[in-house]
Protein backbone atom coordinates (compact mmCIF):
# COMPACT_ATOMS: atom_id res chain seq x y z
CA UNK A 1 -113.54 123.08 -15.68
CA UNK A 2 -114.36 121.08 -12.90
CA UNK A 3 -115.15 118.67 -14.37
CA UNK A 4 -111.77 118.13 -16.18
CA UNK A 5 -110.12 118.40 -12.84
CA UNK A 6 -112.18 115.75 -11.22
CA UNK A 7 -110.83 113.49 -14.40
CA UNK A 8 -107.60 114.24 -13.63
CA UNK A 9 -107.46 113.92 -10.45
CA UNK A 10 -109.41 110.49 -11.06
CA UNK A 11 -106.51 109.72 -13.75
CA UNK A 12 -103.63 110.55 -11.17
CA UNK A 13 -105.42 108.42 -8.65
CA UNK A 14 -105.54 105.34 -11.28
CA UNK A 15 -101.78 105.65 -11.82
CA UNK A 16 -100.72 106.50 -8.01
CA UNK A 17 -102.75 102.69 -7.44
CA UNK A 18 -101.15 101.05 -10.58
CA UNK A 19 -97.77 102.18 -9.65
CA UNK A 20 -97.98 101.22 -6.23
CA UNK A 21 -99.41 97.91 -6.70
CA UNK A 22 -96.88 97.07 -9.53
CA UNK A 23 -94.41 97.92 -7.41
CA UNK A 24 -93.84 95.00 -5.38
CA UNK A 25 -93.89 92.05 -8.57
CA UNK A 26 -90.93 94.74 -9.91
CA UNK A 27 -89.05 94.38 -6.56
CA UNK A 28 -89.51 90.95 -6.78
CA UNK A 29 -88.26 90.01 -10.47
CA UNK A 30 -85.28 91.76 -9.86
CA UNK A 31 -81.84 89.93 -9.10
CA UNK A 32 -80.59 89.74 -4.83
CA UNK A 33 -77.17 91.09 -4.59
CA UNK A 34 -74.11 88.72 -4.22
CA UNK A 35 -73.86 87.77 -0.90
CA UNK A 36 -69.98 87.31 0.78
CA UNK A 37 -69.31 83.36 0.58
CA UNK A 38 -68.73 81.86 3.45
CA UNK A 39 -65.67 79.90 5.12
CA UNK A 40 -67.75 76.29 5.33
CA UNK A 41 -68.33 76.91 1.44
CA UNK A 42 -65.02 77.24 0.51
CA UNK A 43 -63.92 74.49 3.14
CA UNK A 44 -66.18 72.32 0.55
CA UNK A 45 -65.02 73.30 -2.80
CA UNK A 46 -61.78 72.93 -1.66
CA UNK A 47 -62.20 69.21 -0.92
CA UNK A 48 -64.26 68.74 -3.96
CA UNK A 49 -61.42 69.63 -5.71
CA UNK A 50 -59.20 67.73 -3.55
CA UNK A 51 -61.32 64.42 -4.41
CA UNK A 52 -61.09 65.47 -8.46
CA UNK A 53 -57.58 65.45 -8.59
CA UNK A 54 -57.33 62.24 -6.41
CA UNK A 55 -59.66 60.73 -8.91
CA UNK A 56 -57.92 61.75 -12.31
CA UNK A 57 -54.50 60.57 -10.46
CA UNK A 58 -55.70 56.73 -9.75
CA UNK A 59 -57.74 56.79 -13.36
CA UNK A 60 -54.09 57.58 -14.81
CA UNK A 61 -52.76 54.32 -12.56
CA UNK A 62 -55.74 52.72 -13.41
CA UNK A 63 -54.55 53.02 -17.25
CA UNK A 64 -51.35 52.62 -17.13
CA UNK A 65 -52.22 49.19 -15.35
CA UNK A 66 -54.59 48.14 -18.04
CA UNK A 67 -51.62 48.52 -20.91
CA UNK A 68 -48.91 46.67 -18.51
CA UNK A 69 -51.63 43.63 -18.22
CA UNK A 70 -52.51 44.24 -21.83
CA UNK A 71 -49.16 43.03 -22.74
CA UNK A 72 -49.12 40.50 -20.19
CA UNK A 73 -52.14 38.85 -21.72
CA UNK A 74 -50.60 39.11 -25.41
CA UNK A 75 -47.57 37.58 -24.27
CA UNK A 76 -49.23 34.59 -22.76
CA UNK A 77 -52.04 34.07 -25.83
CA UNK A 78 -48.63 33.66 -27.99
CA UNK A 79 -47.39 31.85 -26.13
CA UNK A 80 -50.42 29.03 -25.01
CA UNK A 81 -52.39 29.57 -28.64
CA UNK A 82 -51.08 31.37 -31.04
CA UNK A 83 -50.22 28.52 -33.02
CA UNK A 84 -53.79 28.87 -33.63
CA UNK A 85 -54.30 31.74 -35.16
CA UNK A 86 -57.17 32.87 -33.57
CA UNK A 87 -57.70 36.78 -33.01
CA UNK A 88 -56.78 37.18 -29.05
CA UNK A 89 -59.25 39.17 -26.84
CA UNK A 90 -57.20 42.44 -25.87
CA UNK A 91 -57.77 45.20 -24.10
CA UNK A 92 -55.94 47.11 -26.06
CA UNK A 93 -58.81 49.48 -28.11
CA UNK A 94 -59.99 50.19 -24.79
CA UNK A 95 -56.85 51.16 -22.95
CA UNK A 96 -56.02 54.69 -25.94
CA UNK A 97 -59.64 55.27 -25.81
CA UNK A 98 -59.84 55.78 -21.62
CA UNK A 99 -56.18 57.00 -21.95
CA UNK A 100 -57.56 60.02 -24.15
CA UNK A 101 -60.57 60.55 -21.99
CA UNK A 102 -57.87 61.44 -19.13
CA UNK A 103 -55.69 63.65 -21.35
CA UNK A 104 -59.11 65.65 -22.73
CA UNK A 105 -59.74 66.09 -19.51
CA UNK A 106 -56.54 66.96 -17.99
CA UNK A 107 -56.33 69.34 -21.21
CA UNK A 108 -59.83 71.12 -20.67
CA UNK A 109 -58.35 71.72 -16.64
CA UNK A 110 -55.67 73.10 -18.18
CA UNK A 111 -53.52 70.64 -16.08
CA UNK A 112 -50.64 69.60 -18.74
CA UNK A 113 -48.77 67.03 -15.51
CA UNK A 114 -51.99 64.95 -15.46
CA UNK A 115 -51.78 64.35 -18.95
CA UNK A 116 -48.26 63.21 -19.02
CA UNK A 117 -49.32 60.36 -16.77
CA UNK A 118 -52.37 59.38 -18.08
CA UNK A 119 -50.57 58.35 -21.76
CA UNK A 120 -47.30 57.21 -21.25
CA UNK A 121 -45.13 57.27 -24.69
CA UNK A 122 -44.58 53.70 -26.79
CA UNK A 123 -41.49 53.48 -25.38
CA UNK A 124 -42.37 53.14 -21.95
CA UNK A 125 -43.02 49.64 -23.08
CA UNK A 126 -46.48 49.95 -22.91
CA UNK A 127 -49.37 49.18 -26.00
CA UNK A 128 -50.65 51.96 -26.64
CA UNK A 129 -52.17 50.77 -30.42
CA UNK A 130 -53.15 47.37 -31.55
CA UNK A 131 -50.22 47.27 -33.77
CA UNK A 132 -47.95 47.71 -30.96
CA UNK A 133 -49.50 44.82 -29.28
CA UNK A 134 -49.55 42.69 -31.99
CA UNK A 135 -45.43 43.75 -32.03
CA UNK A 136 -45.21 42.94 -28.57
CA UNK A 137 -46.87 39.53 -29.26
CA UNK A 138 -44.20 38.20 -32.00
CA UNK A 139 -41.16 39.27 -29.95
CA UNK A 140 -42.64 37.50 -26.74
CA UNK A 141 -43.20 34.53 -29.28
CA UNK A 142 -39.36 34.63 -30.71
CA UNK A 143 -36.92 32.70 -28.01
CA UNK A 144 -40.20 30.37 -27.83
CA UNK A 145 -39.63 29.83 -31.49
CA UNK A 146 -35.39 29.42 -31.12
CA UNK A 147 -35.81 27.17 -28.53
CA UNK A 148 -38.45 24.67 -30.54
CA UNK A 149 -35.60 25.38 -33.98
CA UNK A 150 -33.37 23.32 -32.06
CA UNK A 151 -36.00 20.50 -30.81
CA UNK A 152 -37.28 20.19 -34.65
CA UNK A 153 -38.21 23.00 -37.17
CA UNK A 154 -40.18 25.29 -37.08
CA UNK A 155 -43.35 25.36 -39.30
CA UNK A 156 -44.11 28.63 -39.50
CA UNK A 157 -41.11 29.81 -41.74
CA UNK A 158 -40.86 29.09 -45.54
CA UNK A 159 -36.96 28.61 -45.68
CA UNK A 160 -34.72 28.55 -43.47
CA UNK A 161 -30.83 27.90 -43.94
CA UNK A 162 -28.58 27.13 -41.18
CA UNK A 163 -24.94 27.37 -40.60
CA UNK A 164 -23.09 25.67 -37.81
CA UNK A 165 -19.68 24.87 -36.49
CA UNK A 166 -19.01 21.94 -34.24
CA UNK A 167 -16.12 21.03 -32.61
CA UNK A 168 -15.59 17.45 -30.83
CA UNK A 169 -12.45 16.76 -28.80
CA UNK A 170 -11.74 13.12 -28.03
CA UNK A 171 -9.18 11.00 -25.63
CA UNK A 172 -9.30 7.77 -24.70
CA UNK A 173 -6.62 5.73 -22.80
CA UNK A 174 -6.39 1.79 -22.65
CA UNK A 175 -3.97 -0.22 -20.11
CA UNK A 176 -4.01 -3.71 -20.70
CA UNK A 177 -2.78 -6.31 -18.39
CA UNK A 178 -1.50 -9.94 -19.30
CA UNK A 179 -0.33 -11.30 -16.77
CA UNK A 180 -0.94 -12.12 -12.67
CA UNK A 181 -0.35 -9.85 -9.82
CA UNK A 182 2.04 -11.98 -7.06
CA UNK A 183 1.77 -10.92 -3.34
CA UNK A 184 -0.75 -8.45 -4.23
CA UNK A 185 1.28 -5.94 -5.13
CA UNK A 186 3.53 -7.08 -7.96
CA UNK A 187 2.35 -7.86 -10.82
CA UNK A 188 4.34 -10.69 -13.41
CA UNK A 189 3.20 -10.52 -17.17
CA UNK A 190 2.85 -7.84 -20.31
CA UNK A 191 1.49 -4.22 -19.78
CA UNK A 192 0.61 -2.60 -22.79
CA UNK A 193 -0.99 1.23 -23.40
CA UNK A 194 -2.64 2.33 -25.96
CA UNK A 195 -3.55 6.43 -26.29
CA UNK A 196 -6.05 7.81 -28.82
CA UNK A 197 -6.51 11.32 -28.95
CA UNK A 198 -8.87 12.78 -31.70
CA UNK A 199 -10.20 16.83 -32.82
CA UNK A 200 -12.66 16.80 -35.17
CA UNK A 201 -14.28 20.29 -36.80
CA UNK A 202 -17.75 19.70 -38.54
CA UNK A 203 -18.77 22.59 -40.59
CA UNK A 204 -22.54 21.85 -41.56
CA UNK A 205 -25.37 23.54 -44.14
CA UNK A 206 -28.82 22.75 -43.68
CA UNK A 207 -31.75 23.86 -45.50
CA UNK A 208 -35.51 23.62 -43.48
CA UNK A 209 -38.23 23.73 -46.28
CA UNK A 210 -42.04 24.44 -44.93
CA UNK A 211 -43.38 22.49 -47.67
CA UNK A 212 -46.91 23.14 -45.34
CA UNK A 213 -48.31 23.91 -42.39
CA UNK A 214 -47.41 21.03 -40.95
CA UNK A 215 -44.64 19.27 -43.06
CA UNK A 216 -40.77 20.51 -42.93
CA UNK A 217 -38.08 19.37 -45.10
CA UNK A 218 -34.58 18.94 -44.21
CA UNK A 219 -31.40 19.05 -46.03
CA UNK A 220 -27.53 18.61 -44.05
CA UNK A 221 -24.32 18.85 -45.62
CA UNK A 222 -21.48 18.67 -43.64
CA UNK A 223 -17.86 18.79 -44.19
CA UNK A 224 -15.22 17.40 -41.59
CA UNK A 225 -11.82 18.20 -40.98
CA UNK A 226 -10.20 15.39 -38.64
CA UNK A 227 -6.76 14.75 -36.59
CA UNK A 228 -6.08 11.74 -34.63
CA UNK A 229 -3.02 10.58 -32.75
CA UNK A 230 -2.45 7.47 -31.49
CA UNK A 231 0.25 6.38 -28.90
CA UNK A 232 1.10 2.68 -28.07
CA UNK A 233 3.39 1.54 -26.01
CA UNK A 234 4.45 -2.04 -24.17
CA UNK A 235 3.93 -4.16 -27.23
CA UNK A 236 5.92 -7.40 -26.35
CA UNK A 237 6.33 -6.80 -22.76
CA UNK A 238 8.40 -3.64 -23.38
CA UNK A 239 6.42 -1.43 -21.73
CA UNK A 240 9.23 1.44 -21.58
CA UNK A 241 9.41 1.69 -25.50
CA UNK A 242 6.08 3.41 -27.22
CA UNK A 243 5.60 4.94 -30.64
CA UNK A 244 2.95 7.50 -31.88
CA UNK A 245 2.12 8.55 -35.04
CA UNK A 246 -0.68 11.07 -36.05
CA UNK A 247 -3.18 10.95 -39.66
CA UNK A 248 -5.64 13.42 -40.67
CA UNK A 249 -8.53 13.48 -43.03
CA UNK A 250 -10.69 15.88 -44.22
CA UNK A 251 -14.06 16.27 -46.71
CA UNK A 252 -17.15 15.66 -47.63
CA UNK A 253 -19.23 13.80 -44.75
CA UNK A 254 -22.69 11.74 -44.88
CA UNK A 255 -25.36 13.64 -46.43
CA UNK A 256 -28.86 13.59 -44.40
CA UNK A 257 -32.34 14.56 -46.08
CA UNK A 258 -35.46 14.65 -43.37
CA UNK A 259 -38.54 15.16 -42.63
CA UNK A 260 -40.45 16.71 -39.94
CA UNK A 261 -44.64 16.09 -39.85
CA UNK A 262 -46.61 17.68 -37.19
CA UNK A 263 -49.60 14.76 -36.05
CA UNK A 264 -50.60 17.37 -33.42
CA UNK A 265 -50.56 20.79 -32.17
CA UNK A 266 -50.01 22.23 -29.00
CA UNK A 267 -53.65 22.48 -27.01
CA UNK A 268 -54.13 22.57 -23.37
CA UNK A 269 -52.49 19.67 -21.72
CA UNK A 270 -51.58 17.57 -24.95
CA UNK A 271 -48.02 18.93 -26.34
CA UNK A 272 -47.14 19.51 -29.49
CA UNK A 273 -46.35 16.00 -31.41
CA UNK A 274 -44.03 16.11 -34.37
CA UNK A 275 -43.30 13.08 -35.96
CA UNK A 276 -39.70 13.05 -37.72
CA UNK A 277 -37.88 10.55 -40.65
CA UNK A 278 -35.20 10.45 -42.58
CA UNK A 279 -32.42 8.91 -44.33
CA UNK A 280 -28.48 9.24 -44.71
CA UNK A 281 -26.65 8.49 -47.48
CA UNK A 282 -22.93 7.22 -47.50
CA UNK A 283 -21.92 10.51 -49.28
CA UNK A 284 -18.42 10.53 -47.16
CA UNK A 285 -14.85 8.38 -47.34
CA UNK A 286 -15.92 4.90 -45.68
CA UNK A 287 -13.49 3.84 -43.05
CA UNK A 288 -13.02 0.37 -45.38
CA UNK A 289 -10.73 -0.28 -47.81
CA UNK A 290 -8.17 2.82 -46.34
CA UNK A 291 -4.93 1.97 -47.23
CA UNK A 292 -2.73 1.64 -43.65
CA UNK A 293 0.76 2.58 -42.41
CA UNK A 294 3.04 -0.07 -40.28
CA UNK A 295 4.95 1.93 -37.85
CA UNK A 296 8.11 -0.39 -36.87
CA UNK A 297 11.26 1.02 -34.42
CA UNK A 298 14.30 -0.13 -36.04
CA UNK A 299 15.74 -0.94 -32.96
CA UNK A 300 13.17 -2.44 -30.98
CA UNK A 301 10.48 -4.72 -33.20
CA UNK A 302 8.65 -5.36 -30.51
CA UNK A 303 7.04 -1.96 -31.33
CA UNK A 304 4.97 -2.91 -34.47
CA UNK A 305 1.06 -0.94 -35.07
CA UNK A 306 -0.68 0.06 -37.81
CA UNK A 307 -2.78 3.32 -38.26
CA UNK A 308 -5.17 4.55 -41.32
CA UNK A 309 -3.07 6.40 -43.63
CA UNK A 310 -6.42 8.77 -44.00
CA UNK A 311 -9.54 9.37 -41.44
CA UNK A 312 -13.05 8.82 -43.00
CA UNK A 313 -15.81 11.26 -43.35
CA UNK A 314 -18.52 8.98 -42.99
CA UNK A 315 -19.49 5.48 -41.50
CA UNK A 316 -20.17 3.61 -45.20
CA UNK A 317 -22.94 2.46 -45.10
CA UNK A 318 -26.95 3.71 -45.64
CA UNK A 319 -29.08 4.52 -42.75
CA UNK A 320 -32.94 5.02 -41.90
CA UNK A 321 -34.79 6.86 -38.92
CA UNK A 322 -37.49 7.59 -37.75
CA UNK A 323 -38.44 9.32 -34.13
CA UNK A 324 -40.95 11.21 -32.70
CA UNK A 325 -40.43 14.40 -30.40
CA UNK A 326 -42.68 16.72 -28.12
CA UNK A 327 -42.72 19.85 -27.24
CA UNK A 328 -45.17 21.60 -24.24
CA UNK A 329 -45.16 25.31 -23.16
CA UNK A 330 -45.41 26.00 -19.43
CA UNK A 331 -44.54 29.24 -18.75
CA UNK A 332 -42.20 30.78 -18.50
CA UNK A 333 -40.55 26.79 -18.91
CA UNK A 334 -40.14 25.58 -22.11
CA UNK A 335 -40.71 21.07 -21.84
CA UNK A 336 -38.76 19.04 -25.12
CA UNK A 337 -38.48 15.09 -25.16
CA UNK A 338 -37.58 13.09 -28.20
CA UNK A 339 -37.43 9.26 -28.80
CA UNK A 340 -36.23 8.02 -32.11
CA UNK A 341 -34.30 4.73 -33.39
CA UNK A 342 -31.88 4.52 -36.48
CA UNK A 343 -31.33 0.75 -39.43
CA UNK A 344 -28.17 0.25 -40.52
CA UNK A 345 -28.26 -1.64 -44.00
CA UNK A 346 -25.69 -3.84 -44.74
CA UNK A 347 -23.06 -3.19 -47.75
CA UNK A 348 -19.94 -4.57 -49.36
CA UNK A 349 -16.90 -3.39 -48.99
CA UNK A 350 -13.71 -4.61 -51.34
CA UNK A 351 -11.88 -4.81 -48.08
CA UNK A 352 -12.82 -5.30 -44.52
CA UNK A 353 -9.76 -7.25 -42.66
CA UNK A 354 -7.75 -4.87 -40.13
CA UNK A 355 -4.72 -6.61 -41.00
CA UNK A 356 -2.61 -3.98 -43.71
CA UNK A 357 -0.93 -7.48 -44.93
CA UNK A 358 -4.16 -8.86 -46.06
CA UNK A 359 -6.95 -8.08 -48.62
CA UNK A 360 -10.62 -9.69 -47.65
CA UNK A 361 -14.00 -8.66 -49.32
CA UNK A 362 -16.94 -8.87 -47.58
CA UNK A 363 -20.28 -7.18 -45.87
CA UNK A 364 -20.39 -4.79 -42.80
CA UNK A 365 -23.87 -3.93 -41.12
CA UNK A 366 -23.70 -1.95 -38.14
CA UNK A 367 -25.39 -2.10 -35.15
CA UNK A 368 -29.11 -0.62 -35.05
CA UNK A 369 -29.19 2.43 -32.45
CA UNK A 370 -31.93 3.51 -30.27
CA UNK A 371 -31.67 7.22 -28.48
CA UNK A 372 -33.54 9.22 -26.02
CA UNK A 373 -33.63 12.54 -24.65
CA UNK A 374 -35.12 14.91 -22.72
CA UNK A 375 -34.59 18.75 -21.42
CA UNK A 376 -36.09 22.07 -20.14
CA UNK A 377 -35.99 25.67 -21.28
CA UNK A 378 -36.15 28.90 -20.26
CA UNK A 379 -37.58 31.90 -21.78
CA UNK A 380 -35.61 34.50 -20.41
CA UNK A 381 -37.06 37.84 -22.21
CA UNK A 382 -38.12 37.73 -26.37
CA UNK A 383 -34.54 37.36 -27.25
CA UNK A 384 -32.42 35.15 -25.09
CA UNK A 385 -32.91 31.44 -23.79
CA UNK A 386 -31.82 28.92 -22.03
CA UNK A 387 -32.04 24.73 -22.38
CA UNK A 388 -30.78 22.16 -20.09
CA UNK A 389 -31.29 19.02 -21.72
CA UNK A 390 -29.95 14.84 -21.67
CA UNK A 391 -29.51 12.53 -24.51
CA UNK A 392 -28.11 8.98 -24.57
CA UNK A 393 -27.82 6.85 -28.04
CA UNK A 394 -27.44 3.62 -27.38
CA UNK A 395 -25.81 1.32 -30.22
CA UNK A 396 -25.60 -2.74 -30.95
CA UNK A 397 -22.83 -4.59 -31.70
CA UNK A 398 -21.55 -4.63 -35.28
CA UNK A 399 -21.51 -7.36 -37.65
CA UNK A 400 -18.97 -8.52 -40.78
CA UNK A 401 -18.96 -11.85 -42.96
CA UNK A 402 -16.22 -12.37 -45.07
CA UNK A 403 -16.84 -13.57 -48.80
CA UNK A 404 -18.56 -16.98 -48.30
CA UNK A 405 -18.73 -16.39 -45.08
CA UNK A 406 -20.83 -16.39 -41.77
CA UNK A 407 -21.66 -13.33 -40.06
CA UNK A 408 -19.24 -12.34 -36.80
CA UNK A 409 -20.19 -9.83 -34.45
CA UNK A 410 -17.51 -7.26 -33.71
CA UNK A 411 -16.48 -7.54 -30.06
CA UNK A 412 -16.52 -4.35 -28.38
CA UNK A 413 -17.97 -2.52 -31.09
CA UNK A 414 -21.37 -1.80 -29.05
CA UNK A 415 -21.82 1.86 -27.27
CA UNK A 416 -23.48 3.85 -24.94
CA UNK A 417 -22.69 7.73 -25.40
CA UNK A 418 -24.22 9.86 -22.56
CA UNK A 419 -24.42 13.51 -23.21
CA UNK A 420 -25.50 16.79 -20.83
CA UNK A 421 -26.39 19.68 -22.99
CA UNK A 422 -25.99 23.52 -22.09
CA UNK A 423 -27.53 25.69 -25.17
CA UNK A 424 -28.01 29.43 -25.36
CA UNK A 425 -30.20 31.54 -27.86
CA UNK A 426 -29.74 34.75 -28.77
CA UNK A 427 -31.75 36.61 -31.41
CA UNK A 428 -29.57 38.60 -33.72
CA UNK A 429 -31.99 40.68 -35.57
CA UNK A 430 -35.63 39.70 -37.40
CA UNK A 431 -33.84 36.76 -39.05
CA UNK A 432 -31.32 35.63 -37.83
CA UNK A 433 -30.01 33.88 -33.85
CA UNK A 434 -27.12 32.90 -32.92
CA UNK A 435 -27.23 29.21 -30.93
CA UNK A 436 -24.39 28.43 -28.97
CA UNK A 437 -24.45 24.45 -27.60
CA UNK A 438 -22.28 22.63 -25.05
CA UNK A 439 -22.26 19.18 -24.99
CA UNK A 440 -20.27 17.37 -21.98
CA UNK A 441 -19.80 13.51 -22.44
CA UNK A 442 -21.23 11.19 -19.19
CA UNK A 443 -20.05 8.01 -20.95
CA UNK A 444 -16.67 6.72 -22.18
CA UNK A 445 -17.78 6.34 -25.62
CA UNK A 446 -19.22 9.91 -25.98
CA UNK A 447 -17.12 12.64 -27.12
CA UNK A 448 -15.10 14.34 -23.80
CA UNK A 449 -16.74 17.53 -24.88
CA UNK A 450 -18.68 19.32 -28.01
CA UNK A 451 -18.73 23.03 -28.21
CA UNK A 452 -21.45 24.36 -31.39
CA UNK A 453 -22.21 27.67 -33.06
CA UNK A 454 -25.41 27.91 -35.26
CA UNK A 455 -27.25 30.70 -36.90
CA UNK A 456 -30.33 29.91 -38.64
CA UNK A 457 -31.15 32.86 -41.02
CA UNK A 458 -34.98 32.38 -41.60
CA UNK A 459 -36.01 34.15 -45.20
C-alpha cells in the first residue's frame, strides 16, 4: 500500500515537472494578439498608395505617348522609304502589350477610370494593332502619292484612267502704227487694231499603264471645242470703221502615247529620277488647207480680212519628246522639277499660203521647243494638298518652203509662254481624287488664264 502511494505520488510529481516545463515552449508557439496600428503606419500606407496611383497615371501617359509617336514614325517611314518596301521598325506590338499590362492592373484594383486611360479606343486616332498602323501608313502616304500623279505617274498602281476638263481663255490686242508722230503729240499716218479673243474647252482621257515597277505607259485623248472672235479695225487709214466676225471648231485633237521610266528611286539625298518620252500624232484638223471667209463692208472696202471658216484641233504635224523630271520628299514639303524638249518633223501640206485667193503646196516644220519647270508642295493631312509650281516653254521660229522652194522662217511665229500654277488635291475615296489646277499666264503668248478639273480613278 505504501508502496503504491509512493508511485503515485512519484507519477504526479513526473507530470506536475512535465507540465510545468512544457509550459513555457506552449506559451511561446502561440500567436501575440493584434496590436492597435498606429497613426505613423497609416501616414505610410497612405502615401504608398498615393505613389501607386501616381505611377499607374504617368504609365497610362506614358502609353498613350508611345501610340501618338508610333504613328508619327509610320507616317514618316512612308513617307522617306516606303518606296522600298522594307518592313518599318514600330513600336506598335509593344504599345497593346504595356497598354494591357495597365488595364490588368487597373482591373485587378478594381479601378475601372484607370483603365479607360490606359487604352484609348481606335478612334482616338491612335494604333492600337499593327493593322491599324499599317492603315495609318497608306493614308499618310496618299496626298504624297496625288501630288507625284500630277509630276508623272505613279508606279505603284496597275491602271489608272483619268478624266479632265480644261478650260483656256485667250485675248490678245494689237495697235499698229504707220506713220510719224509730229510735235510729239500728234501723230500723221495709218492706225490699225486688231482684237483676238479665243475660249477653248479640252475634254481629255488618259490611260496610265504600270507595265512594271518602274515603267508607266501613257495614253491621251482629247477632244476640243473652240470659239474665236476676231475684231479689226483701221484697215486703210479708217481707223473709225472695224468689222468682227467669230468661227468655231470642234473635235478630235492630237493624240499623245508616253512613257514614264524610273532610272532611280528616292534614297536619302538623291530624288527620285523618272525619265519620260513620247510621241504625238497629228490625229486632229491641221490648221492648213482650211478653207477661209473674206469679210468685206459694202460701204467701206477699206475694211477687207479674212478668218478660218473652221478652228483646228491639232497643230499638223508629228512630234517627239523626251524630258526628265524629279521628285524629293522633305517633309512635310513636297520638291518637283522637270526639264524636257519637244522635234517637230516637217510635213506637206496641199496648201500653206494665207492668202484665201491663192492655192500653194508646200512643207511646214515648226519650231523645236524646250520647257522647264519647277514647284513645291504641301502635304496638308492624308487627303488634301497643295502645289505652287512655274513652267515656261520656250518655242523657235517656224519654217515653210513652198513647192520648189527654199525654206522661210515665219516672222513672229517664235514664243515664250510663262505660266504660275495653283493646284489642289483632294482624295475622294480609296480610288479616286479630285485635282483642281489654276494656271495664270506671265507672258503674252501664254493663255490669260487655265482653270482644270481631273480625277484619276486608280483600279
Amino acid at each position: 500500500m505504501q508502496r503504491k502511494m509512493r508511485y503515485g505520488a512519484a507519477a504526479g510529481a513526473t507530470l506536475v515537472a512535465l507540465w510545468g516545463s512544457s509550459t513555457p515552449a506552449l506559451a511561446q508557439n502561440a500567436p501575440a494578439p493584434p496590436r492597435a496600428a498606429s497613426a505613423e503606419d497609416a501616414a505610410d500606407v497612405k502615401a504608398l498608395m498615393a505613389q501607386l496611383e501616381a505611377l499607374k497615371a504617368n504609365y497610362a501617359q506614358e502609353v498613350r505617348r508611345l501610340r501618338e509617336l508610333d504613328v508619327q514614325v509610320q507616317a514618316m517611314q512612308a513617307r522617306l522609304a516606303g518606296k522600298t518596301g522594307a518592313a518599318p521598325i514600330t513600336a506598335t506590338a509593344a504599345v497593346p502589350a504595356a497598354a494591357a499590362a495597365v488595364a490588368a492592373d487597373a482591373a485587378s484594383q478594381g479601378d475601372t477610370s484607370r483603365e479607360g486611360a490606359a487604352a484609348p479606343p481606335p478612334s482616338a486616332g491612335y494604333a492600337s494593332s499593327a493593322a491599324e498602323g499599317q492603315q495609318a501608313k497608306k493614308e499618310s502616304r496618299r496626298s504624297v502619292d496625288d501630288v507625284k500623279q500630277q509630276v508623272r505617274a505613279l508606279f505603284n498602281q496597275r491602271l489608272t484612267i483619268e478624266n479632265s476638263l480644261t478650260y483656256a481663255r485667250y485675248d490678245r490686242k494689237l495697235l499698229t502704227l504707220n506713220g510719224f508722230l509730229a510735235l510729239d503729240a500728234i501723230f500723221l499716218g495709218n492706225i490699225a487694231i486688231e482684237n483676238v479673243e479665243s475660249d477653248s474647252l479640252t475634254y481629255n482621257l488618259a490611260f496610265r499603264w504600270g507595265v512594271s515597277p518602274n515603267l508607266t505607259l501613257n495614253a491621251d485623248i482629247p477632244f476640243l471645242e473652240r470659239k474665236t472672235v476676231y475684231q479689226k479695225g483701221g484697215a486703210g487709214g479708217s481707223a473709225a470703221a472695224i468689222a468682227q466676225e467669230e468661227t468655231n471648231g470642234g473635235g478630235l485633237g492630237d493624240i499623245a502615247l508616253s512613257g514614264n521610266y524610273r532610272l532611280f528611286p528616292e534614297q536619302g539625298k538623291v530624288p527620285e529620277t523618272v525619265l519620260t518620252f513620247g510621241v504625238t500624232a497629228p490625229t486632229g484638223r491641221e490648221p492648213y488647207g482650211v478653207d477661209w471667209k473674206v469679210l468685206e463692208r459694202d460701204d467701206d472696202q477699206f475694211i477687207r480680212f479674212a478668218v478660218p471658216s473652221q478652228q483646228p484641233t491639232g497643230n499638223g504635224v508629228w512630234q517627239g519628246n523626251v524630258g526628265l523630271s524629279a521628285v524629293k520628299t522633305a517633309d512635310p514639303a513636297i520638291l518637283f522639277a522637270n526639264i524636257g524638249y519637244i522635234y517637230s518633223f516637217k510635213r506637206s501640206f496641199d496648201d500653206i499660203d494665207s492668202n484665201p485667193d491663192t492655192v500653194n503646196p508646200g512643207e511646214v516644220r515648226l519650231g523645236n521647243s524646250f520647257y522647264f519647270g519647277a514647284g513645291v508642295a504641301f502635304a496638308f493631312n492624308e487627303r488634301t494638298s497643295l502645289s505652287l509650281s512655274f513652267s515656261d516653254k520656250l518655242s523657235a521660229r517656224a519654217s515653210t518652203r513652198y513647192e520648189n522652194g527654199q525654206w522661210v522662217k515665219v516672222i513672229g511665229s517664235d514664243a515664250n509662254a510663262g505660266t504660275l500654277n495653283i493646284g489642289v488635291t483632294y482624295a475622294l475615296n480609296q480610288h479616286a481624287t479630285l485635282v483642281t489646277l489654276l494656271g495664270v499666264g506671265l507672258t503674252p503668248d501664254a493663255p490669260d488664264f487655265s482653270l482644270a478639273f481631273k480625277v484619276p480613278y486608280m483600279l
